[in-house]
N, C-alpha and C. Protein backbone atom coordinates (compact mmCIF):
# COMPACT_ATOMS: atom_id res chain seq x y z
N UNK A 1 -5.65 -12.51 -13.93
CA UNK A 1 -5.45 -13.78 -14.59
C UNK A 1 -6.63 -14.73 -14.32
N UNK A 2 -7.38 -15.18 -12.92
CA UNK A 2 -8.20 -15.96 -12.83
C UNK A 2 -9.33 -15.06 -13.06
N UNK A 3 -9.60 -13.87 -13.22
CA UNK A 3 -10.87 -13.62 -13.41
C UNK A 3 -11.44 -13.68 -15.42
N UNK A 4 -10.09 -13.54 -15.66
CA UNK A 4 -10.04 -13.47 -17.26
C UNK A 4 -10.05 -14.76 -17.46
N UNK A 5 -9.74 -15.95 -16.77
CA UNK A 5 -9.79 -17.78 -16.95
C UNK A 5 -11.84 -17.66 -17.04
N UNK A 6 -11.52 -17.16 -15.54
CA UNK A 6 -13.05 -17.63 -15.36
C UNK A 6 -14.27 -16.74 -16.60
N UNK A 7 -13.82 -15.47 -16.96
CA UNK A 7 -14.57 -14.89 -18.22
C UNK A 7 -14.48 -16.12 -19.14
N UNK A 8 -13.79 -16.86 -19.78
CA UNK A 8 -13.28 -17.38 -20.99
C UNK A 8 -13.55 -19.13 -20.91
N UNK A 9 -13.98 -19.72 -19.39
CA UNK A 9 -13.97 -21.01 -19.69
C UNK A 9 -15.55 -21.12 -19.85
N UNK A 10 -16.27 -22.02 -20.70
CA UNK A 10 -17.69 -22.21 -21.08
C UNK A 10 -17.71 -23.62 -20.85
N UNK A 11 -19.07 -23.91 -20.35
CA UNK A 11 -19.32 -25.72 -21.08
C UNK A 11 -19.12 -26.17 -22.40
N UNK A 12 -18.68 -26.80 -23.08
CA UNK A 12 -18.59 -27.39 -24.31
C UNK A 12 -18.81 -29.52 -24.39
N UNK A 13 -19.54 -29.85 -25.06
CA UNK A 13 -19.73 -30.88 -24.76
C UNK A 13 -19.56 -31.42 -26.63
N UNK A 14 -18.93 -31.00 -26.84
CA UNK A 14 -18.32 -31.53 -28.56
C UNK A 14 -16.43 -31.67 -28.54
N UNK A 15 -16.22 -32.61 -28.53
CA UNK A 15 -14.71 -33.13 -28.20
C UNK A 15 -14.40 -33.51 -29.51
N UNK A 16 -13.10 -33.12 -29.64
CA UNK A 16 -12.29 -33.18 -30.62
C UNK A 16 -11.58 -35.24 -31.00
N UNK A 17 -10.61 -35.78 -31.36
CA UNK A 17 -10.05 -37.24 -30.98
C UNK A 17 -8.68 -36.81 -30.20
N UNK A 18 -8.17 -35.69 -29.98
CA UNK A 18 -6.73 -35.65 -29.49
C UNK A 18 -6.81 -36.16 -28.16
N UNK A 19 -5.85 -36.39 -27.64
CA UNK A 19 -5.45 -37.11 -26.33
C UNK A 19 -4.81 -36.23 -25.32
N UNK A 20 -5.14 -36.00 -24.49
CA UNK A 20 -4.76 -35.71 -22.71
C UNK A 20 -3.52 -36.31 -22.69
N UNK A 21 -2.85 -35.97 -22.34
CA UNK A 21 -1.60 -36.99 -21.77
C UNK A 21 -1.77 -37.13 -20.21
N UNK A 22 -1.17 -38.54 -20.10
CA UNK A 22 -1.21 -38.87 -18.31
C UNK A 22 -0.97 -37.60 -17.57
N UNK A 23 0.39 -37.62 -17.65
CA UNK A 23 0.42 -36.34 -16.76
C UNK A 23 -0.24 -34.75 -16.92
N UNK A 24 -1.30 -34.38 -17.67
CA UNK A 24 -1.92 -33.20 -18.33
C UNK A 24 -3.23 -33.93 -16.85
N UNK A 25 -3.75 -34.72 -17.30
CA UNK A 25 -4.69 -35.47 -16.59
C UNK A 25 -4.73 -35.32 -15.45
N UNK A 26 -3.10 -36.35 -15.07
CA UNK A 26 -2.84 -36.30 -13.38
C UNK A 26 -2.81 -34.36 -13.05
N UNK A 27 -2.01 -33.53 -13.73
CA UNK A 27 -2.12 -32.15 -13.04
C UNK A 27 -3.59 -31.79 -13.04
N UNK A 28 -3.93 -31.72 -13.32
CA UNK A 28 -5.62 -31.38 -13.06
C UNK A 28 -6.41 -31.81 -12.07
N UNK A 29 -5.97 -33.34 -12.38
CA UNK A 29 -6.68 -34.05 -10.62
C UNK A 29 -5.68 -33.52 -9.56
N UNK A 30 -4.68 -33.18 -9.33
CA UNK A 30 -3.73 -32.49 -8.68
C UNK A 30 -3.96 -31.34 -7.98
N UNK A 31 -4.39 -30.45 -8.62
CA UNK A 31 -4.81 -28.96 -9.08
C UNK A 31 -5.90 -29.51 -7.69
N UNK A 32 -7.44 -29.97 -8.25
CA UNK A 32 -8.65 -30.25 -7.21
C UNK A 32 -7.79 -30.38 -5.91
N UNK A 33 -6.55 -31.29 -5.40
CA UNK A 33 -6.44 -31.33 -4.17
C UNK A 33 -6.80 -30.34 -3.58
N UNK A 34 -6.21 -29.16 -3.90
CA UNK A 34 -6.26 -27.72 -3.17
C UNK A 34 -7.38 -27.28 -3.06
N UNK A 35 -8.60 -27.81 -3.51
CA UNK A 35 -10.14 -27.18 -3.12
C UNK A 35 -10.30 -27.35 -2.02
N UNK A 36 -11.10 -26.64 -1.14
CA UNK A 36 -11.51 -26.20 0.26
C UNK A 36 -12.54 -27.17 0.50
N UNK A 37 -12.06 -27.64 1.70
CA UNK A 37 -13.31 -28.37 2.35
C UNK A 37 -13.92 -27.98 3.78
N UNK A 38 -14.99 -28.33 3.95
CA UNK A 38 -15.50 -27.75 5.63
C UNK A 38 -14.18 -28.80 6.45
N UNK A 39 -14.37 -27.35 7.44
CA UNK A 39 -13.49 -27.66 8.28
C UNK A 39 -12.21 -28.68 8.11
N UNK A 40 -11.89 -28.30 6.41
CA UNK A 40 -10.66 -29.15 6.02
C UNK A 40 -10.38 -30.53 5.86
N UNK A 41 -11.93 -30.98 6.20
CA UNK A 41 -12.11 -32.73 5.93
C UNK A 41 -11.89 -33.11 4.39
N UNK A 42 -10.68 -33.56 4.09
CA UNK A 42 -10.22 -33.97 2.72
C UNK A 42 -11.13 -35.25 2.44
N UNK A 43 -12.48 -35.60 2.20
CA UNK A 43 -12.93 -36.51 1.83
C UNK A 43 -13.56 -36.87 0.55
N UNK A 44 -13.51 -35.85 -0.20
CA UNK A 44 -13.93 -35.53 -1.86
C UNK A 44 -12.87 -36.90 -2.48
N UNK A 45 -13.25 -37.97 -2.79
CA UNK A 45 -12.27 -38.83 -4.02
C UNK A 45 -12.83 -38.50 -5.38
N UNK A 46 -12.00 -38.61 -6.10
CA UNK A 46 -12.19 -38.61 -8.00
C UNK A 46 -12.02 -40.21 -8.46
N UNK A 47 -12.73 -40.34 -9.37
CA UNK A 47 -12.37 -41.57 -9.97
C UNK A 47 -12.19 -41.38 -11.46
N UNK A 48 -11.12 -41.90 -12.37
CA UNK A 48 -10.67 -41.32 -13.73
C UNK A 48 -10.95 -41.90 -14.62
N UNK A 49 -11.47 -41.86 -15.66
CA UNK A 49 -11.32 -42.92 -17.02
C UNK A 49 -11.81 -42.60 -17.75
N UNK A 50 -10.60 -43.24 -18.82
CA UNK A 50 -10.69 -42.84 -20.28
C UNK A 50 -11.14 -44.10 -20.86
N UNK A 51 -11.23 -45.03 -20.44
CA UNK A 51 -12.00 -46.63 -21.33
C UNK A 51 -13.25 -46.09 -21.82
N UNK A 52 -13.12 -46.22 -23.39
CA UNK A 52 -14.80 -45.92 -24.25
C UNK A 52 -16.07 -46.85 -23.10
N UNK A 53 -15.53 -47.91 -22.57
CA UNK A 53 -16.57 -49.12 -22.57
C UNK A 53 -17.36 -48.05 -21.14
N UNK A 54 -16.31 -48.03 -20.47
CA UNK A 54 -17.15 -47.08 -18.87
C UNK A 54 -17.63 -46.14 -19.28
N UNK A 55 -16.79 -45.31 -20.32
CA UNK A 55 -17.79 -43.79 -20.65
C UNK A 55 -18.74 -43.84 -21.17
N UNK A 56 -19.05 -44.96 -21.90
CA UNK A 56 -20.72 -45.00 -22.24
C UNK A 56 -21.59 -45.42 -21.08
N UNK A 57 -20.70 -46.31 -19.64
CA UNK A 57 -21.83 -46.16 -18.66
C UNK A 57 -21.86 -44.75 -18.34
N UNK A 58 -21.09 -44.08 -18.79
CA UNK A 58 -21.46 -42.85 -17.86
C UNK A 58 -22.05 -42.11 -18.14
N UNK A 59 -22.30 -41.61 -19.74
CA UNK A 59 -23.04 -41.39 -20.67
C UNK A 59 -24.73 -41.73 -20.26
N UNK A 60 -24.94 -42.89 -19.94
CA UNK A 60 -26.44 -43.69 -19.74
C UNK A 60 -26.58 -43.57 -18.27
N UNK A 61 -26.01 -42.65 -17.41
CA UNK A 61 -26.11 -43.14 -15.90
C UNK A 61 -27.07 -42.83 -15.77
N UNK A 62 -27.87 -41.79 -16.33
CA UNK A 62 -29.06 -40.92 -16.26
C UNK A 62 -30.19 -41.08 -18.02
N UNK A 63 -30.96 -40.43 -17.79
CA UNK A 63 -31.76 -41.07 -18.80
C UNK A 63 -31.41 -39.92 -20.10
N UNK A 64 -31.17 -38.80 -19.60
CA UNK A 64 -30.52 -37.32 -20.81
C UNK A 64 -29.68 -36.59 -20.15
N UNK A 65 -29.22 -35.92 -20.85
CA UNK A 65 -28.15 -34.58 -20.51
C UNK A 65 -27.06 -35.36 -20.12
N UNK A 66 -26.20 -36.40 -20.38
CA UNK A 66 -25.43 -37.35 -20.07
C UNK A 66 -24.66 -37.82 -21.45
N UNK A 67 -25.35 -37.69 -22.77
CA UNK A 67 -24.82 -38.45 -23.86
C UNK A 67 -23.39 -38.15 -24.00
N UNK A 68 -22.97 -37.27 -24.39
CA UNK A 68 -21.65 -36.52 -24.97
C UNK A 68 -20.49 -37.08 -24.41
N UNK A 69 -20.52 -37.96 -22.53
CA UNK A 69 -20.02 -38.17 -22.53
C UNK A 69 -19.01 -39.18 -23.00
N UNK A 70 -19.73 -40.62 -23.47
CA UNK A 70 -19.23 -41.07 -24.39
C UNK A 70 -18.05 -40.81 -25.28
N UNK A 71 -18.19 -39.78 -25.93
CA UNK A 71 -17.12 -38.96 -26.91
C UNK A 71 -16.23 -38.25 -25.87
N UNK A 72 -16.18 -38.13 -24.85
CA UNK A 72 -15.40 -37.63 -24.32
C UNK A 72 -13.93 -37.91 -24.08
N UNK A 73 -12.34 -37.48 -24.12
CA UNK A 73 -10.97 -38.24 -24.31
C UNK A 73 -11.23 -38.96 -22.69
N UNK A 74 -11.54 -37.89 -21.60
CA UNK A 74 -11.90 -39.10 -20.48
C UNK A 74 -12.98 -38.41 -19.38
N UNK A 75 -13.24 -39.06 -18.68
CA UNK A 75 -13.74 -38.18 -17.13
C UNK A 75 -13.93 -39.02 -15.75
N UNK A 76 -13.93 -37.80 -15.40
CA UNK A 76 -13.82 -37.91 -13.83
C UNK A 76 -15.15 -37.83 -13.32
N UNK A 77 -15.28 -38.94 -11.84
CA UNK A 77 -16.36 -39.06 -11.11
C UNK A 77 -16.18 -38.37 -9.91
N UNK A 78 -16.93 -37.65 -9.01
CA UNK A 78 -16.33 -37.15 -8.60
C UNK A 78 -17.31 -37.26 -6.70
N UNK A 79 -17.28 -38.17 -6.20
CA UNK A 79 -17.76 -38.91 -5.06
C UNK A 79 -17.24 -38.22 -3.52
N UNK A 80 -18.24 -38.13 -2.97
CA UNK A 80 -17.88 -37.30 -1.73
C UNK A 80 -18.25 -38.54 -0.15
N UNK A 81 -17.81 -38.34 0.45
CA UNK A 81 -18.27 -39.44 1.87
C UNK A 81 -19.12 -38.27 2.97
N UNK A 82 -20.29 -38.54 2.24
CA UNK A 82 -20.97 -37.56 3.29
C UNK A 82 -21.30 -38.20 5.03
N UNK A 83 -20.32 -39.20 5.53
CA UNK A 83 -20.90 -39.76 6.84
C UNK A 83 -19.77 -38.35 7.58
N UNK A 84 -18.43 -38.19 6.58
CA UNK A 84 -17.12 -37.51 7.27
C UNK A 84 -17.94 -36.23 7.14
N UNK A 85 -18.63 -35.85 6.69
CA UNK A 85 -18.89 -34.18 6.67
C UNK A 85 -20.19 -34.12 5.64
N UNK A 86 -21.14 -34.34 6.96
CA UNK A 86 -23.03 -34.32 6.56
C UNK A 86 -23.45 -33.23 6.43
N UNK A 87 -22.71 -31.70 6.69
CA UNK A 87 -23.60 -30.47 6.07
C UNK A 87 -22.72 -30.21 5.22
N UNK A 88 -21.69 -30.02 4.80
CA UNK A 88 -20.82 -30.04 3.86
C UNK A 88 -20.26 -30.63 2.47
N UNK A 89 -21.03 -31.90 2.41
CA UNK A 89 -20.18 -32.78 1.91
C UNK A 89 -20.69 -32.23 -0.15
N UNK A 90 -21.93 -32.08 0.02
CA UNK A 90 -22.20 -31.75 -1.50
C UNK A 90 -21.45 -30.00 -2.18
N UNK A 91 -21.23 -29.40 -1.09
CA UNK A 91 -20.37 -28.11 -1.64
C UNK A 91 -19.08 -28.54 -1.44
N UNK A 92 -18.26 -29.63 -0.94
CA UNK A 92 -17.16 -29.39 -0.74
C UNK A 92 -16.78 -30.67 -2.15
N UNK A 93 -18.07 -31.46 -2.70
CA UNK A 93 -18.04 -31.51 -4.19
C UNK A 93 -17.74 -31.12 -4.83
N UNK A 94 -18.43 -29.82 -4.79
CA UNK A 94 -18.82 -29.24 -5.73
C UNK A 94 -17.47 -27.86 -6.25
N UNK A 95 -16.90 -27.57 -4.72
CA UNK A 95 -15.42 -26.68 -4.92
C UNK A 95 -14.30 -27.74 -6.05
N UNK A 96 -14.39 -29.21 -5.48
CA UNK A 96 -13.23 -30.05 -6.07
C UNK A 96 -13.89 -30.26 -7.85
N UNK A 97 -15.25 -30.16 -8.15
CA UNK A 97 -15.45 -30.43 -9.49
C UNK A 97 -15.00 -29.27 -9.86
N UNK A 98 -15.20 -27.51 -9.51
CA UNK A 98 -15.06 -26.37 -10.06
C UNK A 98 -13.95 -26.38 -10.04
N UNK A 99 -12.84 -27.08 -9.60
CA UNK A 99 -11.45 -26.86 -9.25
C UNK A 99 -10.91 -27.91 -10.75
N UNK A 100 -11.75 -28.55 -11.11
CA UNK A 100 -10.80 -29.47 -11.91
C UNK A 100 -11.17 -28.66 -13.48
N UNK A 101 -12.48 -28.02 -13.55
CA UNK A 101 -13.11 -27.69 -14.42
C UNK A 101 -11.89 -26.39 -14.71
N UNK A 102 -11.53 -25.62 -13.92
CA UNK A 102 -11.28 -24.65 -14.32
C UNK A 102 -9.54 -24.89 -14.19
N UNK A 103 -8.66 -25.97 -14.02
CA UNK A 103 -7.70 -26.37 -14.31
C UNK A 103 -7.71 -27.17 -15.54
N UNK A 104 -8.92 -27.87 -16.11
CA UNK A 104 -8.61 -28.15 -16.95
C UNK A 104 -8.43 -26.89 -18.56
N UNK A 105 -9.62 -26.34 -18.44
CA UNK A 105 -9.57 -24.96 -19.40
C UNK A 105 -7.86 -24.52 -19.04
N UNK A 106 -6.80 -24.66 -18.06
CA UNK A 106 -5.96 -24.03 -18.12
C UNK A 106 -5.07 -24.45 -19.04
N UNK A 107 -5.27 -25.80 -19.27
CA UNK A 107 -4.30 -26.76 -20.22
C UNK A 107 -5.00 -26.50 -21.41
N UNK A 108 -6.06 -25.76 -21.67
CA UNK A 108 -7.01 -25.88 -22.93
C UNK A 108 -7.44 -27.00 -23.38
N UNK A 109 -8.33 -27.69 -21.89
CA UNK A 109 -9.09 -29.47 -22.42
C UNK A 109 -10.33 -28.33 -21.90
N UNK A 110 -11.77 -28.56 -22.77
CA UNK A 110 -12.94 -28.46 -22.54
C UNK A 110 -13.47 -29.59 -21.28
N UNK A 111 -14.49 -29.10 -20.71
CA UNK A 111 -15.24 -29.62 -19.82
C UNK A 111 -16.73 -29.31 -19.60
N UNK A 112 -17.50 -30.63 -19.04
CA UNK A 112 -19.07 -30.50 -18.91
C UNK A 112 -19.90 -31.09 -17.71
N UNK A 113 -20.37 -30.32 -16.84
CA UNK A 113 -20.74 -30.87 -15.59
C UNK A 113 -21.50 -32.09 -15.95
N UNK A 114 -22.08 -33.58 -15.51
CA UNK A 114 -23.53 -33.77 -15.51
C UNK A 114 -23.97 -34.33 -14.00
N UNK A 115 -25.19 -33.68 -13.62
CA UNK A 115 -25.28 -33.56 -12.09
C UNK A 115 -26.00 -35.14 -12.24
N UNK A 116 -25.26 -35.67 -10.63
CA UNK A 116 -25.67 -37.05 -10.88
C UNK A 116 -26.71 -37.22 -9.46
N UNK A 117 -26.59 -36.46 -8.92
CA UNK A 117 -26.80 -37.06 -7.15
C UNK A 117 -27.88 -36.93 -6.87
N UNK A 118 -29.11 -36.23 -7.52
CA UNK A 118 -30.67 -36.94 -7.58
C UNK A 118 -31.01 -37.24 -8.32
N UNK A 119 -30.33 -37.95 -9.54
CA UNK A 119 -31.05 -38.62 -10.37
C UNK A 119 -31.34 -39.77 -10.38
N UNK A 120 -32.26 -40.19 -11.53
CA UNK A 120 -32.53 -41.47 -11.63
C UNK A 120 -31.85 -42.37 -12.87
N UNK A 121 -31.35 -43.59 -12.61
CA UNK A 121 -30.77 -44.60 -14.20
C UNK A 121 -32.41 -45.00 -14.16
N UNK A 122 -32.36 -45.43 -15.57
CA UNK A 122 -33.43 -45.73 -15.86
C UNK A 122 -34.02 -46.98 -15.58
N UNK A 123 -33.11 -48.00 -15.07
CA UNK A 123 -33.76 -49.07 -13.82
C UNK A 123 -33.99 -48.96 -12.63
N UNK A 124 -34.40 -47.67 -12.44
CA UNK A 124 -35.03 -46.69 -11.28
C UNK A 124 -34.10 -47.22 -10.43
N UNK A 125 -32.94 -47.45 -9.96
CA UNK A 125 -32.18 -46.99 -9.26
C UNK A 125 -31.75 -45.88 -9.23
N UNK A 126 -31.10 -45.25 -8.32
CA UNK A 126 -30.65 -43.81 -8.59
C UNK A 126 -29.07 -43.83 -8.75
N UNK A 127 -28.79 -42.47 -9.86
CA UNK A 127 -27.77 -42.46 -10.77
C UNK A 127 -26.85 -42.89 -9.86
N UNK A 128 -25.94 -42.28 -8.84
CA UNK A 128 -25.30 -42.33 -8.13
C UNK A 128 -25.14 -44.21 -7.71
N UNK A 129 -26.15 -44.80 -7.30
CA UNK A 129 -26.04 -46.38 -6.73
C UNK A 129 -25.70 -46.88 -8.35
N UNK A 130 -26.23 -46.54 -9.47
CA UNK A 130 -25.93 -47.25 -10.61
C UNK A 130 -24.10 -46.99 -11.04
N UNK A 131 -23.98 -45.95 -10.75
CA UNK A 131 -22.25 -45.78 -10.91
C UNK A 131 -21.80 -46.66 -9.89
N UNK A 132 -22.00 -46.10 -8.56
CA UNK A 132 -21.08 -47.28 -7.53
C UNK A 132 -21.10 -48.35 -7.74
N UNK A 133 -22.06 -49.25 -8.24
CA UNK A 133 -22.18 -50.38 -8.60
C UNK A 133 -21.40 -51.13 -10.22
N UNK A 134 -21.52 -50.10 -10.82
CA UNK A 134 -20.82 -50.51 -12.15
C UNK A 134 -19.37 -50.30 -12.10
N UNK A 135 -19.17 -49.27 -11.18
CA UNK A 135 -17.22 -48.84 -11.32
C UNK A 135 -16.81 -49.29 -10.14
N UNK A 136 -17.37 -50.45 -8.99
CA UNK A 136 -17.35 -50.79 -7.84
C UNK A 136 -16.53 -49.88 -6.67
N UNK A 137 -17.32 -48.81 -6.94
CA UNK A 137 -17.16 -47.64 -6.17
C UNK A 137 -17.93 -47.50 -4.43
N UNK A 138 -17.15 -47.50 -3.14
CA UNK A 138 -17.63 -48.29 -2.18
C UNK A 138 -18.98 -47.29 -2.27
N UNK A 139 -19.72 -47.67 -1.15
CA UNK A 139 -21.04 -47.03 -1.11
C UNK A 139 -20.91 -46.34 0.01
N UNK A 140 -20.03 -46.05 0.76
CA UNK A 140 -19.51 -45.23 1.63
C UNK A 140 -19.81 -43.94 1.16
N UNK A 141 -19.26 -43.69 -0.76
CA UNK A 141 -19.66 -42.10 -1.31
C UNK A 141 -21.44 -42.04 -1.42
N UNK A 142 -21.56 -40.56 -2.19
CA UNK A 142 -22.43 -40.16 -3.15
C UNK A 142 -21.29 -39.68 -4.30
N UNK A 143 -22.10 -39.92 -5.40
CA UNK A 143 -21.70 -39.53 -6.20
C UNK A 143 -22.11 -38.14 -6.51
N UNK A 144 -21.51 -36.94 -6.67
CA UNK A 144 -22.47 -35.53 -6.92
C UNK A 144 -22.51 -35.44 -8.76
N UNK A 145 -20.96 -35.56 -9.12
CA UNK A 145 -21.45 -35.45 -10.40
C UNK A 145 -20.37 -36.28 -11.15
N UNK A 146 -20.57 -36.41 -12.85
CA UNK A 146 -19.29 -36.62 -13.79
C UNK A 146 -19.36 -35.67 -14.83
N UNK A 147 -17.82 -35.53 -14.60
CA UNK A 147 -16.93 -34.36 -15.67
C UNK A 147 -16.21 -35.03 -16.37
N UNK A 148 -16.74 -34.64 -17.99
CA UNK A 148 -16.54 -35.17 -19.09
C UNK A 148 -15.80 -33.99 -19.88
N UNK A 149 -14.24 -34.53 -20.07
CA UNK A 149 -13.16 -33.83 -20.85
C UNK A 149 -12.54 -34.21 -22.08
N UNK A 150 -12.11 -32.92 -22.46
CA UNK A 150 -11.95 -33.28 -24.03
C UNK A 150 -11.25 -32.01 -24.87
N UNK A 151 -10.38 -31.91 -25.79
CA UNK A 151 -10.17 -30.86 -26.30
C UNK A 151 -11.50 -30.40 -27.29
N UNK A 152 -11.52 -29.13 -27.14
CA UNK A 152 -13.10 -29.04 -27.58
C UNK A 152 -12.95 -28.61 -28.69
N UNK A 153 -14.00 -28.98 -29.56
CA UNK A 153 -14.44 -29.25 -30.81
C UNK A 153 -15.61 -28.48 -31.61
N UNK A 154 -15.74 -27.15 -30.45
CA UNK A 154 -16.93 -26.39 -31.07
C UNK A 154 -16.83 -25.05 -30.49
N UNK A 155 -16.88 -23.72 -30.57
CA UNK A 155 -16.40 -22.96 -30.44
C UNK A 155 -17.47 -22.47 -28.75
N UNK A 156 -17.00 -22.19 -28.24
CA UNK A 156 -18.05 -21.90 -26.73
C UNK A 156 -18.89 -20.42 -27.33
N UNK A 157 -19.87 -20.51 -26.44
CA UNK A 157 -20.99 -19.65 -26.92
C UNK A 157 -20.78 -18.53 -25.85
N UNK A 158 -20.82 -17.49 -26.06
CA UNK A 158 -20.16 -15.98 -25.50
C UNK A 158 -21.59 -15.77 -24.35
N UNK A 159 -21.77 -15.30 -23.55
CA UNK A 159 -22.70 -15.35 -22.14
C UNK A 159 -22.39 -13.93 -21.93
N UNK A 160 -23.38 -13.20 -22.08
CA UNK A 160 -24.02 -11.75 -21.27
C UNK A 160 -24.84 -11.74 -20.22
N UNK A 161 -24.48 -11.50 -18.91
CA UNK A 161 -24.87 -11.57 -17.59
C UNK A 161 -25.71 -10.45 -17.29
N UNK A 162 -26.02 -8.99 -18.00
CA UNK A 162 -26.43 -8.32 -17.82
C UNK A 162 -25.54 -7.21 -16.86
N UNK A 163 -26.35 -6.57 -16.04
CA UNK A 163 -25.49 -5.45 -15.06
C UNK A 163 -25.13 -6.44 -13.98
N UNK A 164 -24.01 -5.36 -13.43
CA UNK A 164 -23.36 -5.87 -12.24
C UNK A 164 -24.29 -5.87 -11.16
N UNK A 165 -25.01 -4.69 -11.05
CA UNK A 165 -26.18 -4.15 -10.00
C UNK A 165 -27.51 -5.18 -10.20
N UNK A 166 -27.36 -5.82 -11.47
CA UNK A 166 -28.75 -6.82 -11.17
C UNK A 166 -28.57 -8.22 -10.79
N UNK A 167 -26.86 -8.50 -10.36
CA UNK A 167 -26.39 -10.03 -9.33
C UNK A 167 -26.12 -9.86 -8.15
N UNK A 168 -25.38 -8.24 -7.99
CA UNK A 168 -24.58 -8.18 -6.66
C UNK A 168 -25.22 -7.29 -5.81
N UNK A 169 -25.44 -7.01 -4.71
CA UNK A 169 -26.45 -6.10 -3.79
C UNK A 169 -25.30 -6.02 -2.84
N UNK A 170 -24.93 -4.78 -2.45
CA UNK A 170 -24.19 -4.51 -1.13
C UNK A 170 -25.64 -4.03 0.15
N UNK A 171 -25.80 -4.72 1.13
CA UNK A 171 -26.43 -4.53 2.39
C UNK A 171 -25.82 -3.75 3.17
């Protein structure tokens, strides 16, 4: 079952107008609790929204690869406190974004990473201080990335990985 999820979920960044319902939403952010953290430090927060007015900041946090979100029904920010867990804190991100990504494909809402945490907004602040500052998000986080959801609106593009023997090496 999860290996046939994970064959079948793609990026898609073309959203349909249908609506998420609250609770479709809340299970998904739900779902992330259960991602793994070092040494179990639960410090990964999400932040949610569907307001057009924020998703176009979120859209512009970065200077490209950011637009779509805009059109998106909503998304999630997804902020880690790297003081609680300094070698950890950007993978234990990065489990809670893959965790929402691939709960959301379970409800059949599309999803699209956009990596935020070395970039730059284009008032050369960096992406991350331009979100905390606009969604008054403490500065305690980093921001690693925003996931922009949506029932999708364009058919996902099929991915050939090649052989098994040219990813996986047994030592």
């Amino acid at each position: 079952m999860f290996k046939q999820m994970a064959k079948e979920r793609r990026t898609i960044r073309s959203y349909t107008n249908q609506i998420a319902s609250y609770e479709t939403i809340r299970d998904i952010a739900q779902t992330a609790l259960y991602a793994p953290t070092g040494r179990n430090i639960q410090h990964v927060e999400m932040f949610i929204t569907r307001d057009k007015a924020k998703l176009k900041k979120l859209a512009y946090a970065k200077p490209q690869w950011g637009e779509f979100v805009e059109d998106a029904d909503f998304a999630i920010i997804i902020a880690a406190d790297a003081n609680k867990n300094p070698n950890t804190y950007i993978e234990d991100a990065t489990f809670v974004a893959s965790y929402l990504k691939l709960a959301a494909h379970e409800h059949g809402i599309a999803s699209c990473w956009v990596h935020i945490r070395t970039a730059e907004h284009e008032s050369k602040i960096s992406s991350s201080d331009y979100i905390k500052k606009e969604f008054g998000i403490d500065d305690k986080f980093t921001i690693e990335c925003v996931l922009a959801f949506g029932y999708p609106n364009e058919e996902p593009r099929r991915q050939e990985f090649g052989s098994f023997d040219d990813f996986v090496h047994f030592i």
